[in-house]
N, C-alpha and C. Protein backbone atom coordinates (compact mmCIF):
# COMPACT_ATOMS: atom_id res chain seq x y z
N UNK A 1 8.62 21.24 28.31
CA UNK A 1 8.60 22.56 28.90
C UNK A 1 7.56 23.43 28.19
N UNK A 2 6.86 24.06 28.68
CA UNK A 2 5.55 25.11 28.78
C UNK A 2 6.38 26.01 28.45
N UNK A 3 5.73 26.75 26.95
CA UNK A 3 6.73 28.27 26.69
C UNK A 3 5.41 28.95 26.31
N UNK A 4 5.61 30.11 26.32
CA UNK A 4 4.61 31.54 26.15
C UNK A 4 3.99 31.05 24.68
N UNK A 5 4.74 30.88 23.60
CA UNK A 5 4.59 31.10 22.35
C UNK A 5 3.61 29.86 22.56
N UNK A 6 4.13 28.55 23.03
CA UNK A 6 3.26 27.26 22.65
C UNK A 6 2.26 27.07 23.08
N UNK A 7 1.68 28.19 24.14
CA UNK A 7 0.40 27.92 25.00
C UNK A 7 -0.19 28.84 23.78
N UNK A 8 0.41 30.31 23.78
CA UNK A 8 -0.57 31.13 22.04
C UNK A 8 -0.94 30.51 21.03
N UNK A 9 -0.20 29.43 20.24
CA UNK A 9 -0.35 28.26 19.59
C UNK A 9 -1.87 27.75 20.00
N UNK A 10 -2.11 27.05 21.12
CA UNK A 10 -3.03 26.52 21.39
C UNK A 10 -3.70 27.11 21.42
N UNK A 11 -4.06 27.98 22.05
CA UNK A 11 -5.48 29.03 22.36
C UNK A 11 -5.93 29.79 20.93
N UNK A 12 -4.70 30.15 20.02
CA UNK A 12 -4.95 30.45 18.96
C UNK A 12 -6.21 29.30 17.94
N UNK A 13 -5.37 28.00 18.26
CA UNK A 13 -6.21 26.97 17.55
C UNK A 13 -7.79 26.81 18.32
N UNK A 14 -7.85 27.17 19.49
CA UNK A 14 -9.10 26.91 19.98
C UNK A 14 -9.96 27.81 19.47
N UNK A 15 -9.56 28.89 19.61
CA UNK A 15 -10.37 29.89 19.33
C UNK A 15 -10.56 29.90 17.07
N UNK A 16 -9.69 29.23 16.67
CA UNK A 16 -10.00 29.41 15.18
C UNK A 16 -11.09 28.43 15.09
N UNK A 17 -10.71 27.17 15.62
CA UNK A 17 -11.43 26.22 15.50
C UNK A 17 -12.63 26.39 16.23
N UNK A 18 -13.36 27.26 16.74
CA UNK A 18 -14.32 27.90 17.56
C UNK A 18 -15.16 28.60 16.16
N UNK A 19 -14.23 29.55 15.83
CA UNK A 19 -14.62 31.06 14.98
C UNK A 19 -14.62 30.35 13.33
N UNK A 20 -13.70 29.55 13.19
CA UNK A 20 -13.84 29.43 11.65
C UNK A 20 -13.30 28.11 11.52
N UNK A 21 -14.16 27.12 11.91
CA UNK A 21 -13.77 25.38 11.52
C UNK A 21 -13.42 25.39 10.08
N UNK A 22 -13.52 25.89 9.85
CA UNK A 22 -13.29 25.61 8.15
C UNK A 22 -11.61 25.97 7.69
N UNK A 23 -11.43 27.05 8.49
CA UNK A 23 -9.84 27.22 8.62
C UNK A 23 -8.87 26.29 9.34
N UNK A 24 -9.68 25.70 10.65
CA UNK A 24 -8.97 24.58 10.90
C UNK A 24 -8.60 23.31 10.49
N UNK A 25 -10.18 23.27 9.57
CA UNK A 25 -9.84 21.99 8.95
C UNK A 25 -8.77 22.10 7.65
N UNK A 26 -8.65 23.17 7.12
CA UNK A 26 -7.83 23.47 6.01
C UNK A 26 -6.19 23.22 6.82
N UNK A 27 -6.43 23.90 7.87
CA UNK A 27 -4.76 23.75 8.09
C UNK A 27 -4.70 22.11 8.63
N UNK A 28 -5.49 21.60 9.17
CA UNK A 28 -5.02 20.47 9.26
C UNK A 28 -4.95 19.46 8.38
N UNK A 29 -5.49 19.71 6.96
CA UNK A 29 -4.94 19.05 5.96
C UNK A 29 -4.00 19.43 5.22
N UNK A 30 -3.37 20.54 5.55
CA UNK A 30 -1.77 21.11 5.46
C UNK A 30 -1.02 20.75 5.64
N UNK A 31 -1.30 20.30 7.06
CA UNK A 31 -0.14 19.52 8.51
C UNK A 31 -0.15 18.15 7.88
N UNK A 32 -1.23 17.27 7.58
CA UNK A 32 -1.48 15.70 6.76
C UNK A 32 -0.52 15.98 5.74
N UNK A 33 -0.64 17.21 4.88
CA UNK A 33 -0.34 16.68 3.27
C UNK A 33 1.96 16.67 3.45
N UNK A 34 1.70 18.26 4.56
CA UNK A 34 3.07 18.21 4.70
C UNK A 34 3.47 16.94 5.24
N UNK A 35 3.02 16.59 6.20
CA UNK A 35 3.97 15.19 6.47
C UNK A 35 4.01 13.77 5.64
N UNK A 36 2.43 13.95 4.78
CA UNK A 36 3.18 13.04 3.45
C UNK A 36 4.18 13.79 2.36
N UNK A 37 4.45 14.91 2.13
CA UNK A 37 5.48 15.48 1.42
C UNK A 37 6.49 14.98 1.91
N UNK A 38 7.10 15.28 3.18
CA UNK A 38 8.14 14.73 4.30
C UNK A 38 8.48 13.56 3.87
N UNK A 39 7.47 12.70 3.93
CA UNK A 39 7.54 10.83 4.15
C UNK A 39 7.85 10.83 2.42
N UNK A 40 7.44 11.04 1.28
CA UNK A 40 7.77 11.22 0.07
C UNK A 40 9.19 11.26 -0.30
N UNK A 41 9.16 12.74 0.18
CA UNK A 41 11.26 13.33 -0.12
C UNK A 41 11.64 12.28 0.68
N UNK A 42 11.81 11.91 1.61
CA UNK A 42 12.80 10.67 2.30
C UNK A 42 12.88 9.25 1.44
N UNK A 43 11.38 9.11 1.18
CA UNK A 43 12.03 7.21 0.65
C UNK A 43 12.73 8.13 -1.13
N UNK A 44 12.28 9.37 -1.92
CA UNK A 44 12.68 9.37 -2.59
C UNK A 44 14.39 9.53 -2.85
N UNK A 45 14.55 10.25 -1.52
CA UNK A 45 16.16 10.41 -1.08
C UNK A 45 16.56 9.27 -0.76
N UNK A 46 16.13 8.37 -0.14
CA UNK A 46 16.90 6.98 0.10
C UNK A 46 16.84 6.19 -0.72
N UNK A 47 15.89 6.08 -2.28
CA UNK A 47 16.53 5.30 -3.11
C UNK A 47 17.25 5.95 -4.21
N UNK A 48 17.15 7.30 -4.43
CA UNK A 48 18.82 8.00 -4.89
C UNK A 48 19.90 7.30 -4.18
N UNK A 49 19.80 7.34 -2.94
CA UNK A 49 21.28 6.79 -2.01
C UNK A 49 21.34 5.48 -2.83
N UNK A 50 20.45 4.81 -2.12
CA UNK A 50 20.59 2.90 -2.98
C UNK A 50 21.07 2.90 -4.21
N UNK A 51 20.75 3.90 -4.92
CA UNK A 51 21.28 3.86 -6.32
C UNK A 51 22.77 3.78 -6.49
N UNK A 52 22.55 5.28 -6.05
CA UNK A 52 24.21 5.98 -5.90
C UNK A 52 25.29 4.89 -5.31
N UNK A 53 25.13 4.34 -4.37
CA UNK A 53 25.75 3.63 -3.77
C UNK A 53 25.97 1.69 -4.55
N UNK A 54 24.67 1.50 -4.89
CA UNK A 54 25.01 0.22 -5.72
C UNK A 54 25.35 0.46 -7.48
N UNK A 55 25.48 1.63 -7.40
CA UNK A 55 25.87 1.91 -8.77
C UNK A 55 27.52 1.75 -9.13
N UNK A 56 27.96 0.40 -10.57
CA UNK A 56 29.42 0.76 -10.40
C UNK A 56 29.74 1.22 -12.14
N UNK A 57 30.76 1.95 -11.75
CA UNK A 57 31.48 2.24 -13.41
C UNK A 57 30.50 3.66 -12.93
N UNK A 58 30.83 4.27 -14.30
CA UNK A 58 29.91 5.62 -14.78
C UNK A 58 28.30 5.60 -14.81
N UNK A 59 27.82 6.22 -13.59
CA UNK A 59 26.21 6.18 -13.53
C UNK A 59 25.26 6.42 -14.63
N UNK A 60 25.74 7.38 -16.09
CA UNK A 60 25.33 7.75 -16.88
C UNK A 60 25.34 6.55 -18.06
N UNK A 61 26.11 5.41 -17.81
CA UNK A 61 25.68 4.55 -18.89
C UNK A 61 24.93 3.58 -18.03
N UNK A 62 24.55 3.65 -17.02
CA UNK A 62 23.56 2.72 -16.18
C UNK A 62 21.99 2.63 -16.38
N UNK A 63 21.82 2.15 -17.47
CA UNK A 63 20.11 2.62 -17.87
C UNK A 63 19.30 2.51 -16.55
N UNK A 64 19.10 1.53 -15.60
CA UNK A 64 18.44 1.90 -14.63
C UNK A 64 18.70 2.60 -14.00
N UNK A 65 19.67 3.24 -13.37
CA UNK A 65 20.21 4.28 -12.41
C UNK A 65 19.40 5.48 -12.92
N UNK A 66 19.55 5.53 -14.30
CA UNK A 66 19.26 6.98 -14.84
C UNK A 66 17.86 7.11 -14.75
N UNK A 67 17.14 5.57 -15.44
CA UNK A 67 15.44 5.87 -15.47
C UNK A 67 15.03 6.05 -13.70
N UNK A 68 15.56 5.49 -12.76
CA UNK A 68 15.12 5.74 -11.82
C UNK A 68 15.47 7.07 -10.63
N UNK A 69 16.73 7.92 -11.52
CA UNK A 69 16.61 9.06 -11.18
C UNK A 69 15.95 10.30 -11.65
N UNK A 70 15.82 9.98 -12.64
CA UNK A 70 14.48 10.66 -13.86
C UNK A 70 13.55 10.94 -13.25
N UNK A 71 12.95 9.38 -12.43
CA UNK A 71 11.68 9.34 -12.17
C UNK A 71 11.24 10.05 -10.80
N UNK A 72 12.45 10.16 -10.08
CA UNK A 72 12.85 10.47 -8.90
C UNK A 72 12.77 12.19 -8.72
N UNK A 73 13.49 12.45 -10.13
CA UNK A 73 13.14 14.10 -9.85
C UNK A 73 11.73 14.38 -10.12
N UNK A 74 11.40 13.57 -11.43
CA UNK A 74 9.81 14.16 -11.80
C UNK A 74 8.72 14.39 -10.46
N UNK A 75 9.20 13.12 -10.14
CA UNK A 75 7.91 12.53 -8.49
C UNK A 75 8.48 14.35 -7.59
N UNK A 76 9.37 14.31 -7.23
CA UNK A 76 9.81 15.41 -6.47
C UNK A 76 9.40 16.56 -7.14
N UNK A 77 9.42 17.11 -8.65
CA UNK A 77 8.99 17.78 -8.58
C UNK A 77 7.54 18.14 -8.53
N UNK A 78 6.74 17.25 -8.95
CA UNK A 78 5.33 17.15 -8.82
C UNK A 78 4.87 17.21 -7.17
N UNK A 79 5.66 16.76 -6.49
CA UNK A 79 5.39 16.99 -4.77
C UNK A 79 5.55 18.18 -4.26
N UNK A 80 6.64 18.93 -4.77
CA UNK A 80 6.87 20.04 -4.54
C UNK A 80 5.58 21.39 -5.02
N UNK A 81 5.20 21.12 -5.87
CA UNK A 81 4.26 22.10 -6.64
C UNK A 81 2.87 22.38 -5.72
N UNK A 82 3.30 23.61 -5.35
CA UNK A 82 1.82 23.71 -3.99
C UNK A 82 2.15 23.91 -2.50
N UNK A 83 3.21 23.32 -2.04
CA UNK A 83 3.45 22.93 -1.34
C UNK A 83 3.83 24.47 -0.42
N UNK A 84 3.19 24.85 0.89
CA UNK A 84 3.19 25.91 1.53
C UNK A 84 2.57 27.15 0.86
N UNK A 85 1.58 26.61 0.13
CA UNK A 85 0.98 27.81 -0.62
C UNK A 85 -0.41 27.38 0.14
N UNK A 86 -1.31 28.20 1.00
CA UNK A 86 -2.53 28.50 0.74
C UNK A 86 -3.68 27.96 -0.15
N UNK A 87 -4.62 27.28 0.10
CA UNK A 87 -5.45 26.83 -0.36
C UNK A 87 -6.36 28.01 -1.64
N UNK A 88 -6.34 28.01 -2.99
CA UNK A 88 -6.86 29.12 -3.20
C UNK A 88 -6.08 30.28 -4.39
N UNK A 89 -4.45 30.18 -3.67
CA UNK A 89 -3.46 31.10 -4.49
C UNK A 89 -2.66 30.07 -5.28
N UNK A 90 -2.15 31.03 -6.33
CA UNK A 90 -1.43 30.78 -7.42
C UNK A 90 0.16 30.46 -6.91
């Protein structure tokens, strides 16, 4: 379905990508990086699950459980850093 907002969307992009390619190309390596952020948080969320789930007894004496949730937040947080910020700002 054709809505008001999604045709502005488009014409918006024509006309940036007209007036300032350089802005388009920036956002479309926005749209790339977000959907590898996306694809990132998921396999990193699904092998927390694998963990969680093949983990038995107390997870905290599980040396692998732990190194691989360690590693799990670090990666996440390093993905996170930037992320919906503007090319440019702090």
């Amino acid at each position: 379905m054709t809505t008001p907002e999604g045709l502005e969307d488009q014409l918006l992009g024509i006309v940036v990508a007209k007036e300032r390619p350089d802005l388009e190309e920036e956002k479309n390596k926005l749209i790339v990086t977000g959907a590898e952020n996306k694809r990132k948080l998921k396999e990193i969320e699904d092998e927390i699950l694998r963990v969680l789930s093949s983990s038995e007894g107390n997870i905290l004496e599980d040396e692998g459980a732990v190194n691989i949730l360690q590693s799990s937040k670090v990666r996440k947080a390093g993905g996170a850093a930037g992320v919906g910020k503007p090319a440019g700002t702090c």
